[in-house]
Protein backbone atom coordinates (compact mmCIF):
# COMPACT_ATOMS: atom_id res chain seq x y z
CA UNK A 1 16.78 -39.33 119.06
CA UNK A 2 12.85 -38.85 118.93
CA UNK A 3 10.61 -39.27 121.99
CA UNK A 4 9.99 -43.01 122.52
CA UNK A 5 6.36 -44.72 123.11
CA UNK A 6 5.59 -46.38 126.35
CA UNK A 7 3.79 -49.49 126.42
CA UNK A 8 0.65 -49.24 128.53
CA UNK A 9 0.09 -51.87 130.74
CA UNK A 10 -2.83 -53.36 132.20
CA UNK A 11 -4.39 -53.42 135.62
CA UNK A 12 -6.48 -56.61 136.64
CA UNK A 13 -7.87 -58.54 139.36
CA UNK A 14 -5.56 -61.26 138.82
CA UNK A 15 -2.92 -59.09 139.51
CA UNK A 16 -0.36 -57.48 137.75
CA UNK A 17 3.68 -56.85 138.32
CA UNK A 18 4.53 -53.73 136.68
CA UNK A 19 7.46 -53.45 134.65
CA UNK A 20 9.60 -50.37 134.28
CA UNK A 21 11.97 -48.85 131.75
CA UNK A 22 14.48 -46.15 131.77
CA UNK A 23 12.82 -42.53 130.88
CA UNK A 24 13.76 -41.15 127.58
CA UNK A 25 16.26 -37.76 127.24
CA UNK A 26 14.25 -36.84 124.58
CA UNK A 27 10.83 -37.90 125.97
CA UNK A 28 8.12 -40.36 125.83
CA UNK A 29 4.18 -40.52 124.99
CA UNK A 30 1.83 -42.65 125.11
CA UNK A 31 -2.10 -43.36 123.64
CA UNK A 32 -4.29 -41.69 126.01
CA UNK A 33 -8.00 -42.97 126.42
CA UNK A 34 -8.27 -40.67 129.72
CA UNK A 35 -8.07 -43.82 131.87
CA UNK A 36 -4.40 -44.57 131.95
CA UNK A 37 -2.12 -43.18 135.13
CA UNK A 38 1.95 -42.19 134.76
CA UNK A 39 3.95 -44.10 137.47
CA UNK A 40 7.36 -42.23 137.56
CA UNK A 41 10.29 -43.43 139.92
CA UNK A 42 13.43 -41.29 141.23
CA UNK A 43 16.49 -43.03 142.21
CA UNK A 44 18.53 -40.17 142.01
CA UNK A 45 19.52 -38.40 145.12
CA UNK A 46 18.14 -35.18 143.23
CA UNK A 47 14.52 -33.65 142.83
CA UNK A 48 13.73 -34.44 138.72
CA UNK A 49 10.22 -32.55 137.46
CA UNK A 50 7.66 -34.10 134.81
CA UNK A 51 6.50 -32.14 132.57
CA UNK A 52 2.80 -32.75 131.24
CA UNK A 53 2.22 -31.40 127.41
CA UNK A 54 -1.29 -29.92 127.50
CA UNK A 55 -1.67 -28.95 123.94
CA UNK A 56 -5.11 -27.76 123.59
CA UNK A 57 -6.86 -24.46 124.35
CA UNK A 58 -10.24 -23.05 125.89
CA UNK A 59 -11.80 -20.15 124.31
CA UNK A 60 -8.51 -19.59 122.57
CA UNK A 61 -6.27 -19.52 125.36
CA UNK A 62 -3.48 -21.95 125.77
CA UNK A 63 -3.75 -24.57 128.69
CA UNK A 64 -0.39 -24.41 131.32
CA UNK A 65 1.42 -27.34 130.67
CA UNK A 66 1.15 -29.56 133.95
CA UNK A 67 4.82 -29.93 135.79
CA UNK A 68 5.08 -32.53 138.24
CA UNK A 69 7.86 -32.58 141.11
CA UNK A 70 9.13 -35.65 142.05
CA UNK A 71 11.43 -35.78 145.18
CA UNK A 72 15.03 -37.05 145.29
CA UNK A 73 14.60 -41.59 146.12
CA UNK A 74 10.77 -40.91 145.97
CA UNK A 75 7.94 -41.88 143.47
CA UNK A 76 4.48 -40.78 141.90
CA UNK A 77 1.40 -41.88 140.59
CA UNK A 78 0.13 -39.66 138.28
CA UNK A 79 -3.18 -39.05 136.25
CA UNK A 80 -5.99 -39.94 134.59
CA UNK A 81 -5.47 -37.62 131.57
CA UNK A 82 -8.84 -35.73 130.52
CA UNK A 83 -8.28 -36.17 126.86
CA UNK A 84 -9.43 -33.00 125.68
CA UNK A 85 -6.74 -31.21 127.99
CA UNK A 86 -3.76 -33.78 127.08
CA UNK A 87 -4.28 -35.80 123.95
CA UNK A 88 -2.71 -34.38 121.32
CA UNK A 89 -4.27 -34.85 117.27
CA UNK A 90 -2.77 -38.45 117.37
CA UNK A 91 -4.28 -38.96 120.66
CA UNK A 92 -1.55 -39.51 122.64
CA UNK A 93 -0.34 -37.90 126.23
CA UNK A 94 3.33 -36.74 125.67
CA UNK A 95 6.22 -36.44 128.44
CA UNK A 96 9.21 -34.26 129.34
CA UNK A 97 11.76 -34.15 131.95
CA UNK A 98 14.39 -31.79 133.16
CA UNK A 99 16.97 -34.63 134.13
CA UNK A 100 16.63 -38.69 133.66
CA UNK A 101 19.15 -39.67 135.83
CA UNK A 102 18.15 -43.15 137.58
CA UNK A 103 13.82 -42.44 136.26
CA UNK A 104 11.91 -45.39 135.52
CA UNK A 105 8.58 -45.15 134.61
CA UNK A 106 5.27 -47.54 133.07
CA UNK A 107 1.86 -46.75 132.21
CA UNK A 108 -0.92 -48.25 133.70
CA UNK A 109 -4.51 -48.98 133.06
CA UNK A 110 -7.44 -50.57 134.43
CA UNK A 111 -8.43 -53.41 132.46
């Protein structure tokens, strides 16, 4: 199975209920215009990490990829995405995990 796309959502003053769906074993991405923000959700009684694909370089060096903890029954916001650090050449932000046991997770954007 190949990493599956998340659907960004957006953000506006007339509110918006998020919806969620289940993180992918074999990853997910999404297009990246540096605005949008990662909301990941543990319902596992374990710690689960995100891992952040920064595929560019500076002067030639590679960029650490950015790994994200998130605790056992906890949750995180994370982002915006700098595009020049995280887009990669289709322009999209792309997602690994160690374990997906009980992750949900949506995109979000400011309209």
């Amino acid at each position: 199975m190949a990493a599956s796309e998340i659907t960004i959502q957006p953000i506006s003053r007339s509110g918006l209920t998020p919806s969620y769906e289940a993180a992918n074993a074999d990853g997910n991405y999404f297009a990246n215009s540096g605005n949008e923000f990662f909301h990941v959700k543990n319902g596992d009684s374990s710690p689960h990490t995100v891992t952040i694909q920064t595929p560019n370089t500076v002067d030639g060096l590679e960029i650490a990829d950015r790994v994200v903890t998130v605790p056992a029954t906890s949750e995180k916001m994370i982002g915006p995405f700098p595009a020049g650090t995280y887009n990669d050449g289709s322009g999209n932000v792309n997602l690994s995990y160690d374990d997906i046991t009980s992750m949900t997770i949506a995109v979000l954007v400011s309209a």
